[in-house]
Protein backbone atom coordinates (compact mmCIF):
# COMPACT_ATOMS: atom_id res chain seq x y z
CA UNK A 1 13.84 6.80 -44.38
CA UNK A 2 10.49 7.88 -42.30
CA UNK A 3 9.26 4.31 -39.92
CA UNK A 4 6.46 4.11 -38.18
CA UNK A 5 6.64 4.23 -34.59
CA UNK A 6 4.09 1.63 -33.85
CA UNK A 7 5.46 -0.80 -35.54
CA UNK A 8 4.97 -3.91 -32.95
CA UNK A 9 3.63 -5.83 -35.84
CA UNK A 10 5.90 -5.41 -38.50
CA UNK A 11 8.64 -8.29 -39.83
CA UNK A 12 11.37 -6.42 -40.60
CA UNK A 13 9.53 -2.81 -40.60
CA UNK A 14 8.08 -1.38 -43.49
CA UNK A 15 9.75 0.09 -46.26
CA UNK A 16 9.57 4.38 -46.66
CA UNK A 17 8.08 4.31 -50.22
CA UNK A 18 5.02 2.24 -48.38
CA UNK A 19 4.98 4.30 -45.41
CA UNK A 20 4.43 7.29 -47.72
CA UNK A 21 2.09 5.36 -50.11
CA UNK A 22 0.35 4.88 -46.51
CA UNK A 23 0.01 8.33 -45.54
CA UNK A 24 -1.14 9.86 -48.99
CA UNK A 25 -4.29 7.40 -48.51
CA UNK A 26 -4.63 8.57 -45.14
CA UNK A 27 -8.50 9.63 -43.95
CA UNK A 28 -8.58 13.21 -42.97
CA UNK A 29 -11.01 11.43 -39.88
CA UNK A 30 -8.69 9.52 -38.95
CA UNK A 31 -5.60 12.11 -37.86
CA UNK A 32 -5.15 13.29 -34.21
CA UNK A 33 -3.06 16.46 -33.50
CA UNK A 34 -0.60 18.05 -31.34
CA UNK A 35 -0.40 22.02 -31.31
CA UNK A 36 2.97 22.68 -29.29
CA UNK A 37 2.37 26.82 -29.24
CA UNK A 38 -0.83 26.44 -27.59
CA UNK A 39 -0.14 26.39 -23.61
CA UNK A 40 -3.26 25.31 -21.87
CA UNK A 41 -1.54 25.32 -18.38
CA UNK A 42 -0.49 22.63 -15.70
CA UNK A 43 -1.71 19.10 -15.85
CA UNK A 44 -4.00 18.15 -12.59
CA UNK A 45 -4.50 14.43 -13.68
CA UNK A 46 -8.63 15.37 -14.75
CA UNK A 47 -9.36 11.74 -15.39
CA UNK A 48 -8.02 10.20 -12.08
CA UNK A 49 -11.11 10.10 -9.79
CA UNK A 50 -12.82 6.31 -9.04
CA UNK A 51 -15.83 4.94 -8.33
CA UNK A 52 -15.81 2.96 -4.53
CA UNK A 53 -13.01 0.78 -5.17
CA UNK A 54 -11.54 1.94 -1.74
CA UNK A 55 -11.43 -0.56 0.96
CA UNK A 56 -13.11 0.22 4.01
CA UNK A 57 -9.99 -1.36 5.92
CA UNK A 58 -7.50 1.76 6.11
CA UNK A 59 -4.41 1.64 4.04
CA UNK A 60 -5.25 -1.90 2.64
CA UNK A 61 -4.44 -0.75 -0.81
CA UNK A 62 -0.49 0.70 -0.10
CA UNK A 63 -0.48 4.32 -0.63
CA UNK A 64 1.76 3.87 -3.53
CA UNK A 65 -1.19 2.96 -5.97
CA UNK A 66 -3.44 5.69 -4.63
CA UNK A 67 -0.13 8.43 -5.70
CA UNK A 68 0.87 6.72 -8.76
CA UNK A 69 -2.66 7.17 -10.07
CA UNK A 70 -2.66 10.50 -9.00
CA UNK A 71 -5.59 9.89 -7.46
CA UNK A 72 -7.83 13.19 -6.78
CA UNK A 73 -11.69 12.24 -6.46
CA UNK A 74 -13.59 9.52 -5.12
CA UNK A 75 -17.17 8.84 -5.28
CA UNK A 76 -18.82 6.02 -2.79
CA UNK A 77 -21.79 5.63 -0.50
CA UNK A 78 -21.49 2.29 1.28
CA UNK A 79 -23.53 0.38 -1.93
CA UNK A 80 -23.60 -3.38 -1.37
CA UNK A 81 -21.71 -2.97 2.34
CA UNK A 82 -22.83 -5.76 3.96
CA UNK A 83 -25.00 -3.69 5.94
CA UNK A 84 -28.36 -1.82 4.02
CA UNK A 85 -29.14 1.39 4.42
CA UNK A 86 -31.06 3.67 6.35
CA UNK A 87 -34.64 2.06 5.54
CA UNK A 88 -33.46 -1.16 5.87
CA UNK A 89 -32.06 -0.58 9.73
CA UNK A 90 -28.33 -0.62 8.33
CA UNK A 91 -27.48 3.34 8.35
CA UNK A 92 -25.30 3.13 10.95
CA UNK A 93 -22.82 0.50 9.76
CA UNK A 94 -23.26 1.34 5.80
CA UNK A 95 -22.20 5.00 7.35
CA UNK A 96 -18.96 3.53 9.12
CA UNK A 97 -18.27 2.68 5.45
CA UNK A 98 -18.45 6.05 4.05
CA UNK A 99 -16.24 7.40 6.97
CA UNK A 100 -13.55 4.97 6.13
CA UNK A 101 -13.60 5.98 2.59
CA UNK A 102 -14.03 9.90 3.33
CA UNK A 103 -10.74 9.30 5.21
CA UNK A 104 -8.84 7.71 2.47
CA UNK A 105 -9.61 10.60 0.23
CA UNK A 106 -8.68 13.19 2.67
CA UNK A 107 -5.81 11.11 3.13
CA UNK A 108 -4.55 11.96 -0.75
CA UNK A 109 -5.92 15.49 -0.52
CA UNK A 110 -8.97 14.10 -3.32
CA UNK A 111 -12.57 15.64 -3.55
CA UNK A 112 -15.33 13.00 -2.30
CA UNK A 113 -18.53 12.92 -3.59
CA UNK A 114 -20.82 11.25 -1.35
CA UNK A 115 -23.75 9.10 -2.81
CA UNK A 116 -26.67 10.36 -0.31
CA UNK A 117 -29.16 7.57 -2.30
CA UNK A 118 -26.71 5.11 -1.28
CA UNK A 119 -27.17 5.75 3.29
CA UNK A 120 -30.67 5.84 2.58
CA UNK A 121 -30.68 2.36 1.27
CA UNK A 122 -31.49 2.59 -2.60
CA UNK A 123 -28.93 1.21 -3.82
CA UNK A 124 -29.65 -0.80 -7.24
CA UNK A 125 -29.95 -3.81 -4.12
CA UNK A 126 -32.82 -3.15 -2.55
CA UNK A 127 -35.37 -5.01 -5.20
CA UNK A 128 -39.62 -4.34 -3.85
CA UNK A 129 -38.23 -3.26 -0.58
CA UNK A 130 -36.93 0.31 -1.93
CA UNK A 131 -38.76 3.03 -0.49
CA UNK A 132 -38.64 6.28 -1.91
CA UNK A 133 -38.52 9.81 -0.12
CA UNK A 134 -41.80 12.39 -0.76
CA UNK A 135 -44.58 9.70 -1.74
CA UNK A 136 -47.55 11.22 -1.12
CA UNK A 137 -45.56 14.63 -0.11
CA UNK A 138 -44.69 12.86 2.92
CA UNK A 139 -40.52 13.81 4.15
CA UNK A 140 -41.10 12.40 7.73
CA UNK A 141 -38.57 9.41 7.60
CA UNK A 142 -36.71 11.33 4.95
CA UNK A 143 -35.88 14.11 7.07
CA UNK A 144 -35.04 11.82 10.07
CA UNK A 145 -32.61 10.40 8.02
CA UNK A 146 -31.20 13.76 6.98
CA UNK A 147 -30.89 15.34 10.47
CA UNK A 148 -28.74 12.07 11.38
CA UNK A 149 -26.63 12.21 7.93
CA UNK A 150 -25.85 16.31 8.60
CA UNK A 151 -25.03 15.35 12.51
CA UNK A 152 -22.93 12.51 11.51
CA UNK A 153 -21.07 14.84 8.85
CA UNK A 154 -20.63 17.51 11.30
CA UNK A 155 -19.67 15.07 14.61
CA UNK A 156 -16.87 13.20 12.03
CA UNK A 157 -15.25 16.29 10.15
CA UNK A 158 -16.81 15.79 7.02
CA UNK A 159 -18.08 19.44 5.77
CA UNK A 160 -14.94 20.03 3.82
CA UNK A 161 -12.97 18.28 0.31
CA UNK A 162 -16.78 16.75 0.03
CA UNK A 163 -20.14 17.31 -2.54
CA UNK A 164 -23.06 15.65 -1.52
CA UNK A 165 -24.66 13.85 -4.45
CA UNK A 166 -28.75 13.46 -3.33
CA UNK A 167 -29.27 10.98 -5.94
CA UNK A 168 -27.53 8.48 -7.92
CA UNK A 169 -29.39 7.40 -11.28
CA UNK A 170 -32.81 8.58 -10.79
CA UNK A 171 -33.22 8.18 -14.10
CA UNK A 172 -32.96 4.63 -13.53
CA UNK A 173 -36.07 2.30 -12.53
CA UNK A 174 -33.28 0.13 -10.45
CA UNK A 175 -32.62 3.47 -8.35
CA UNK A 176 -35.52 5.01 -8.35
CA UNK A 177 -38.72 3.44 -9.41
CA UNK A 178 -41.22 6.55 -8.19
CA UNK A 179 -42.48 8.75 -10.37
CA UNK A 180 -40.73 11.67 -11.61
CA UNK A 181 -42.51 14.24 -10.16
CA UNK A 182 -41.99 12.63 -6.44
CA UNK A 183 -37.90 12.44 -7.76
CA UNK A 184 -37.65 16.92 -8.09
CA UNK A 185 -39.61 17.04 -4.88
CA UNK A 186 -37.07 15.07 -3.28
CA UNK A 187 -34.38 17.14 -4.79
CA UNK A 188 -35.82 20.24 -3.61
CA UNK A 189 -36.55 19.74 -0.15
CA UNK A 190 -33.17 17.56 -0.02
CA UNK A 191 -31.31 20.56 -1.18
CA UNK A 192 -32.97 23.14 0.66
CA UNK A 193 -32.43 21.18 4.07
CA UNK A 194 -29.57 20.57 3.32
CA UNK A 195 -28.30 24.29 2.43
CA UNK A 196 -29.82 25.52 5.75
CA UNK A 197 -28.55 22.61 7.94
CA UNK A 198 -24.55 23.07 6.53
CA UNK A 199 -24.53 25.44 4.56
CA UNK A 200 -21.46 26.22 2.19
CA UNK A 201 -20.89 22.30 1.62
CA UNK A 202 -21.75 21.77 -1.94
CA UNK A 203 -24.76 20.00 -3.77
CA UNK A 204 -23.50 17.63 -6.84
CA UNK A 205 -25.98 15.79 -9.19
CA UNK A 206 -28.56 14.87 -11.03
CA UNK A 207 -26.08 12.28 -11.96
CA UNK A 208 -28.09 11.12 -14.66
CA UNK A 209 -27.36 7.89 -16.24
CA UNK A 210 -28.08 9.77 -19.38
CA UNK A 211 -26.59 12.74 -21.28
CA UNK A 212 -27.13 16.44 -21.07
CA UNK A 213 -30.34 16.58 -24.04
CA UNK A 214 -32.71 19.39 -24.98
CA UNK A 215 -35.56 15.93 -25.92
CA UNK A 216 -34.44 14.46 -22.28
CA UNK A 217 -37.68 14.88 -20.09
CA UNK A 218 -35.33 14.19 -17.08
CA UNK A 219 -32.93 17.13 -17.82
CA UNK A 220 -35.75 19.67 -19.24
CA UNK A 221 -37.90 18.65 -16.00
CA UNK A 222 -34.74 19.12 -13.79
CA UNK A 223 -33.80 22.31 -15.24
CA UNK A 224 -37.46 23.74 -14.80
CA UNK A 225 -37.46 22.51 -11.64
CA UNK A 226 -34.12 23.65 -10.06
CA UNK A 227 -34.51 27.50 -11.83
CA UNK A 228 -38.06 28.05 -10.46
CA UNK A 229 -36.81 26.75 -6.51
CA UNK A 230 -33.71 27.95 -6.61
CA UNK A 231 -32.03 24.56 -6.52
CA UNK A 232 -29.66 24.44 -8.67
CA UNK A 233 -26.28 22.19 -8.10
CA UNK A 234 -23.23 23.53 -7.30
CA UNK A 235 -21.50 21.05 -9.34
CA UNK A 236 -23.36 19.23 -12.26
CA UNK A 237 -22.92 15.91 -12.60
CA UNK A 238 -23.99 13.00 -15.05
CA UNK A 239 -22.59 9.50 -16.29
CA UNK A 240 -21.31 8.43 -19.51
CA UNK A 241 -21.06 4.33 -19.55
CA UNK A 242 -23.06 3.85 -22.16
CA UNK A 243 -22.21 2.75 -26.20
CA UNK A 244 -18.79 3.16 -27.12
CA UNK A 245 -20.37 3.76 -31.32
CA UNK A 246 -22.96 6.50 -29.46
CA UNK A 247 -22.20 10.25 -30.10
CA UNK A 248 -24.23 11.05 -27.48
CA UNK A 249 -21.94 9.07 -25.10
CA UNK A 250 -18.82 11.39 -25.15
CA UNK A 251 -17.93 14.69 -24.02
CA UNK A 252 -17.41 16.06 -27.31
CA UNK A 253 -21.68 16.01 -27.11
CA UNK A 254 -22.37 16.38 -23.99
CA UNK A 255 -20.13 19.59 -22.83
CA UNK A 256 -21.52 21.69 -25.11
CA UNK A 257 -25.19 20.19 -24.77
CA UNK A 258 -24.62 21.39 -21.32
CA UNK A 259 -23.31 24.28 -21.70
CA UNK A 260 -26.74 25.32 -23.94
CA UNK A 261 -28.86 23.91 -22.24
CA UNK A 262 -27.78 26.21 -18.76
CA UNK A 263 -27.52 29.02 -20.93
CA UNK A 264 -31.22 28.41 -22.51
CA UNK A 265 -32.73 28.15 -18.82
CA UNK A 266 -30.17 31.08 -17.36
CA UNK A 267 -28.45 28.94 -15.25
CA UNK A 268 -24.99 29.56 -14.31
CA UNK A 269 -22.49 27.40 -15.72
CA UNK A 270 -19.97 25.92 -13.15
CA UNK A 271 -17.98 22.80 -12.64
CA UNK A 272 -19.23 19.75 -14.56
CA UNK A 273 -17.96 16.68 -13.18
CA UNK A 274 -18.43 13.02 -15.19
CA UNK A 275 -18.91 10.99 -11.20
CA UNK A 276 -19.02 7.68 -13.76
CA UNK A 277 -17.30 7.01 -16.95
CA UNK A 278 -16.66 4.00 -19.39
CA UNK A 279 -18.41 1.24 -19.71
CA UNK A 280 -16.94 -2.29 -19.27
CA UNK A 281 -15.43 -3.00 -22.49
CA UNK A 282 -13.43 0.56 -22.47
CA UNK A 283 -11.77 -0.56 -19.45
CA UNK A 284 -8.53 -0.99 -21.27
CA UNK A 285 -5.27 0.87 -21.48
CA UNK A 286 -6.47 2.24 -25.68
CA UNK A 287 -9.76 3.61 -24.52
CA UNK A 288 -8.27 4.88 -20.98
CA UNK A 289 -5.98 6.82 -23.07
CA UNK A 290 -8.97 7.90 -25.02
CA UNK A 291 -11.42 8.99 -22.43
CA UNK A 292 -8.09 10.71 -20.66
CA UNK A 293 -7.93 13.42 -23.93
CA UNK A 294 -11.30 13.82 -23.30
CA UNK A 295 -11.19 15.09 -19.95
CA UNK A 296 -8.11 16.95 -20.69
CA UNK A 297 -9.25 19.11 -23.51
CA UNK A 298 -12.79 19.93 -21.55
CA UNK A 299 -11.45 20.76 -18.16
CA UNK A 300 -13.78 18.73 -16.75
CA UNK A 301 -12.66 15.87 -13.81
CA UNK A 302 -13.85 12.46 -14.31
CA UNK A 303 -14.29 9.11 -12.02
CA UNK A 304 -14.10 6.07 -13.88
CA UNK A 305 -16.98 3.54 -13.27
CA UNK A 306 -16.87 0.59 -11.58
CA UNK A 307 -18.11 -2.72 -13.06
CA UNK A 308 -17.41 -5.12 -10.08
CA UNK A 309 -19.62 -6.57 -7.85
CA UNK A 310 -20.13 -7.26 -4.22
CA UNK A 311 -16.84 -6.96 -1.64
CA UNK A 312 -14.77 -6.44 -5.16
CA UNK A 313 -16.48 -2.98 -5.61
CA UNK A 314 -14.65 -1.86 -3.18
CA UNK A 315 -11.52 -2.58 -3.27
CA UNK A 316 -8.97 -2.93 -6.58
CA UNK A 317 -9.30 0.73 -7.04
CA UNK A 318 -11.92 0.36 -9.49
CA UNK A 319 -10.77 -2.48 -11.53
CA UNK A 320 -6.93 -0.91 -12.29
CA UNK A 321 -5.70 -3.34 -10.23
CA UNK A 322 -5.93 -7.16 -9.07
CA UNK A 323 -4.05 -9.29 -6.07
CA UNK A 324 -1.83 -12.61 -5.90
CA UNK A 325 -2.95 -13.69 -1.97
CA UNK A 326 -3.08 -10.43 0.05
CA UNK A 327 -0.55 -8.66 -2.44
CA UNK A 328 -1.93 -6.34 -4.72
CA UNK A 329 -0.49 -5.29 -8.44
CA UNK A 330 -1.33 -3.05 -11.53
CA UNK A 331 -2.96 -4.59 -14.66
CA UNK A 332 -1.79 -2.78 -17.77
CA UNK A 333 -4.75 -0.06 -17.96
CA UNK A 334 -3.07 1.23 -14.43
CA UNK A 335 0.15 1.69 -16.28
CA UNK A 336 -1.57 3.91 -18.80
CA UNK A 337 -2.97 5.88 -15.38
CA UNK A 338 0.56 6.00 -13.63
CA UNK A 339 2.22 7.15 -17.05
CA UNK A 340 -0.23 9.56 -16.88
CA UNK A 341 0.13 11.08 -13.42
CA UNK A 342 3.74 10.62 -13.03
CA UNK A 343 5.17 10.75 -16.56
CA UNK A 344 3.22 14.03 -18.30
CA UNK A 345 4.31 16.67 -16.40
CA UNK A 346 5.21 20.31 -17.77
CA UNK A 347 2.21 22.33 -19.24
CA UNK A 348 -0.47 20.46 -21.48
CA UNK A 349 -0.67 21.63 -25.10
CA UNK A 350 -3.75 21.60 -27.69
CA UNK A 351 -4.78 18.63 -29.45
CA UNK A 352 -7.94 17.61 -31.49
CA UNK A 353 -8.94 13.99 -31.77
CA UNK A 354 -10.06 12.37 -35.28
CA UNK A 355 -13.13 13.45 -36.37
CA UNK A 356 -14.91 9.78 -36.47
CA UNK A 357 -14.21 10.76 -32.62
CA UNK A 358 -11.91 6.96 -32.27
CA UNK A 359 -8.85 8.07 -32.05
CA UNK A 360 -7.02 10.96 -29.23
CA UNK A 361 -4.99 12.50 -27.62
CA UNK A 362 -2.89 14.02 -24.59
CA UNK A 363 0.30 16.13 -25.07
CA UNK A 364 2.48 17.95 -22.60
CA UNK A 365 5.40 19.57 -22.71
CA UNK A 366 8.18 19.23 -20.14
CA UNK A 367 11.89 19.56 -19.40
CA UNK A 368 13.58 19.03 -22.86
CA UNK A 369 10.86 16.51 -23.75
CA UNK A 370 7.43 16.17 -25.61
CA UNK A 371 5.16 13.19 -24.23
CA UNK A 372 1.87 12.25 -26.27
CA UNK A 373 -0.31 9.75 -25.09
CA UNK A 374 -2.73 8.44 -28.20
CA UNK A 375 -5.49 5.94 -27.57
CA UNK A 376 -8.25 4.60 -29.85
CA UNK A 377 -12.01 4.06 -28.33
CA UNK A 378 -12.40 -0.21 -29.34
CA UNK A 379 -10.88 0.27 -32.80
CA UNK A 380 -8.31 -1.14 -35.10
CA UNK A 381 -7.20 0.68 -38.34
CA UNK A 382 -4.47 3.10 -39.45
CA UNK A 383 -4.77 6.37 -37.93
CA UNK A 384 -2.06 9.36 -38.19
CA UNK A 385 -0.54 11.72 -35.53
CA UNK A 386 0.10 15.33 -36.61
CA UNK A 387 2.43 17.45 -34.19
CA UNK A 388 2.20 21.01 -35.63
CA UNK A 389 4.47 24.41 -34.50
CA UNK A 390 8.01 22.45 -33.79
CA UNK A 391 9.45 26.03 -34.56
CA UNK A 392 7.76 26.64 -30.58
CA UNK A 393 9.91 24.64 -28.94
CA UNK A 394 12.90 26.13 -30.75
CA UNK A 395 13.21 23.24 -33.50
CA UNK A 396 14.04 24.34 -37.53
CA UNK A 397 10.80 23.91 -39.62
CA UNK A 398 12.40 20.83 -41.15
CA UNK A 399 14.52 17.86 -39.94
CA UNK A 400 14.58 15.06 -38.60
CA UNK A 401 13.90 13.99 -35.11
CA UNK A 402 13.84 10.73 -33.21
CA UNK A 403 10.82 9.37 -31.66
CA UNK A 404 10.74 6.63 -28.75
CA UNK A 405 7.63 4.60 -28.25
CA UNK A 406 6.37 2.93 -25.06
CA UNK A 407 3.79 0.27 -25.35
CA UNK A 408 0.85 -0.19 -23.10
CA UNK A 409 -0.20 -3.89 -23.31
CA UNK A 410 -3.34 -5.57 -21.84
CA UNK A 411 -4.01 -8.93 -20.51
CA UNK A 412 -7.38 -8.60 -18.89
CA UNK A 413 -8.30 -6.97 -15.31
CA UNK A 414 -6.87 -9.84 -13.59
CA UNK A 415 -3.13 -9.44 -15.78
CA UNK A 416 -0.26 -8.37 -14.07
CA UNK A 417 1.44 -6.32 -16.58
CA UNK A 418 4.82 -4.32 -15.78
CA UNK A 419 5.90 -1.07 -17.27
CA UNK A 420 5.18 0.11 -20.98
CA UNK A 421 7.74 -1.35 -23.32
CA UNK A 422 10.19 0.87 -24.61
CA UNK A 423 9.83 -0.62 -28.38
CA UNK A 424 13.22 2.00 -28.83
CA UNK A 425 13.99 5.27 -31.15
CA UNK A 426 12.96 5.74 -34.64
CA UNK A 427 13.87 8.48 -36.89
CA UNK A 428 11.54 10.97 -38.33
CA UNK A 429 11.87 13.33 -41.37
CA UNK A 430 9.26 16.45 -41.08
CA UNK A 431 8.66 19.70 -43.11
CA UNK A 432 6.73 22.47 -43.00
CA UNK A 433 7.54 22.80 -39.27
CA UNK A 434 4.96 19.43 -38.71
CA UNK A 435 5.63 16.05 -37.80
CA UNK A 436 3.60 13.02 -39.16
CA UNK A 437 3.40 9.64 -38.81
CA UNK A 438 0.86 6.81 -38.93
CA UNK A 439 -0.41 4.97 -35.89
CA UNK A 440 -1.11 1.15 -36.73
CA UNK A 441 -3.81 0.01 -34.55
CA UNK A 442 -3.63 -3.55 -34.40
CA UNK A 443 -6.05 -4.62 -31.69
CA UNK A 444 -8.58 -2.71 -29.58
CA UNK A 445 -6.87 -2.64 -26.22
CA UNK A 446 -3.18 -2.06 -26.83
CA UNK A 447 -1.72 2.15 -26.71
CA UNK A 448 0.89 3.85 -26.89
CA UNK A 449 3.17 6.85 -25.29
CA UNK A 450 5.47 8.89 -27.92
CA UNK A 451 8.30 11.17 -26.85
CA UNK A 452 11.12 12.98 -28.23
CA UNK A 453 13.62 15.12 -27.10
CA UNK A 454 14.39 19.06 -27.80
């Protein structure tokens, strides 16, 4: 008799002629799959980068959240440090900041991208005081502040395992309320001084708040502007914390939007990096999982955004975790990013999410064991999970195998919650060398982890 393995909700379980009723009716857009006999090589934890959430007090965080996460990138620029920036009189300080967090990254061996905007004092904090570099072509104070940024860098060790982002949301009035034009003039001569003064170190942005678009006047302008000067990032960046129900707002859009637009301006394509994703709602262990499969299946690393405020920016790791007094603990969405990086180890396999793009996906392969993680983007519903080629890891083409499930459970940023419940071992009939059951998504926050052995 075929169970469900999510079945949390349940009295008694369900009976197999309803499970099978339940399947026949099943949505081809809602089914996520597993292809085991598609190796797509060793995991390297894509999703794990943050946004600040690093305390400028070494080592105030234990070490043992920062590995557990497998923590890899970090993205900060001394935002809302007591201290302003450079055209406020507060460099100095704000750049003590960035030091201490530059540390902590080299410290785990993680990439940090350093938020240039954020020194020079635009910040989303600086309200009618902002000033903004190249008004009225004038780079006086700008450069000032450059040749003390690239002598800082040098004096403190800082030229490698670092991108320097110029801008942060100039697409935003709250980060840069100048006009366009004035914003590629600033990227131009930022880059270009920057390239001569230390050279090799690599240029990251436009980190747009929005998405890679052919009708975006702020990527089209870019683009023109970058291919005619010879500007170009090293690594592109750009920020998806927008809509959970926009298309726009996932990488299934905006990779390949990327991707054409380079190729229609014949620009090369490199490393795309996603320096903010998901917005405050998706903060949650379903739509972690989610947002992981994402990142997964386009190679492409990702920092998760931060949604705190004030001294709480940085510090909890980015909202994964919370304290009780000066001791800190994981809230269940940091379970979902230490099952992650310590549990799904062997070589990643293919997977497609469901084509109403709610419902995902990560598989890997280890030791005698298959590990999916599913998660759902805010929705409830009945979903399925397909895991085709069992013949690659040596099974029959029919059987039966036993599945265990391990719940992720949520209780708010501010919920301690312990390690995924093991809801046990079901048993599983399968032909046609596929595996299928459905996925009962009861709530928008709660995910799951299947495994079986081979």
């Amino acid at each position: 008799m075929q169970l469900i393995s999510s079945f949390l909700y349940l009295a008694g379980f369900a009976a197999a002629a309803a499970v099978v009723d339940l399947e026949s009716r099943q949505s081809a857009s809602q089914i996520t799959t597993v292809d085991l006999a598609v190796n797509q090589g060793t995991p390297v934890r894509r999703a794990s980068g943050i946004l600040y959430g690093v305390p400028n007090t070494k080592n105030q965080i234990p070490s043992s959240f920062y590995t557990s996460m497998g923590f890899n990138y970090l993205s900060a620029g001394g935002a809302q440090f007591s201290a302003s920036g450079w055209i406020f009189g507060g460099y100095t300080a704000r750049f003590q900041d960035v030091l201490s967090n530059f540390q902590t990254a080299r410290q785990f061996n993680a990439q940090f991208i350093l938020k240039v905007s954020d020194l020079w004092g635009d910040d989303a904090t600086q309200g009618s005081g902002g000033v903004y570099p190249g008004a009225n072509g004038d780079f006086t104070q700008y450069d000032a502040f450059l040749t003390q940024l690239v002598k800082d860098l040098k004096a403190n060790g800082m030229t490698s395992n670092i991108k320097l982002l110029i801008w942060n949301e100039p697409d935003l009035t709250i980060f840069w309320n100048a006009p366009q034009a004035q914003y590629f003039s600033t990227w131009s001569h930022a880059v270009k001084f920057l390239r001569t003064n230390l050279p090799g170190v690599p240029i990251a942005g436009p980190a747009f708040a929005g998405a890679p678009s052919s009708s975006n006047s702020w990527w089209t302008g870019f683009l023109t502007r970058v291919k005619a000067d010879g500007t170009a990032p090293d690594v592109y960046t750009w920020h998806h914390e927008g809509s959970s129900t926009d298309p726009n707002n996932d990488l299934q859009t905006s990779q390949p939007a990327m991707v054409n637009l380079l190729n229609s301006f014949g620009l090369a394509i490199g490393e795309f990096v996603i320096d903010e994703y998901a917005n405050v709602a998706e903060q949650n262990p379903a739509s972690a999982a989610w947002w992981i499969a994402r990142f997964e299946r386009f190679n492409m690393s990702g920092l998760r955004g931060n949604w705190l405020s004030g001294a709480n920016l940085q510090d909890f790791l980015a909202g994964l975790l919370w304290k009780s007094g000066s001791t800190y603990f994981g809230n269940g969405e940091w379970q979902v990013y230490k099952y992650y990086a310590t549990s799904m180890t062997g070589h990643r396999v293919a997977s497609t999410g469901s084509t109403d793009r709610l419902m995902d996906n990560f598989a890997v392969v280890g030791t005698n064991i298959v590990r999916i993680l599913v998660g759902g983007r805010l929705v409830t519903g009945t979903y399925s999970l397909q895991i085709k080629s069992l013949s690659a890891l040596g099974l029959l083409a029919s059987g039966t195998i036993s599945v265990r499930t391990r719940q992720f459970s949520f209780s708010g940023t501010q919920g301690q919650v312990g390690d995924p419940t093991d809801l046990g071992l079901v048993s599983h009939a399968y032909s046609g060398n596929v595996l299928s059951f459905p996925i009962f998504q009861t709530d928008t926050v709660t995910t799951w982890a299947f495994e079986f052995n081979f």
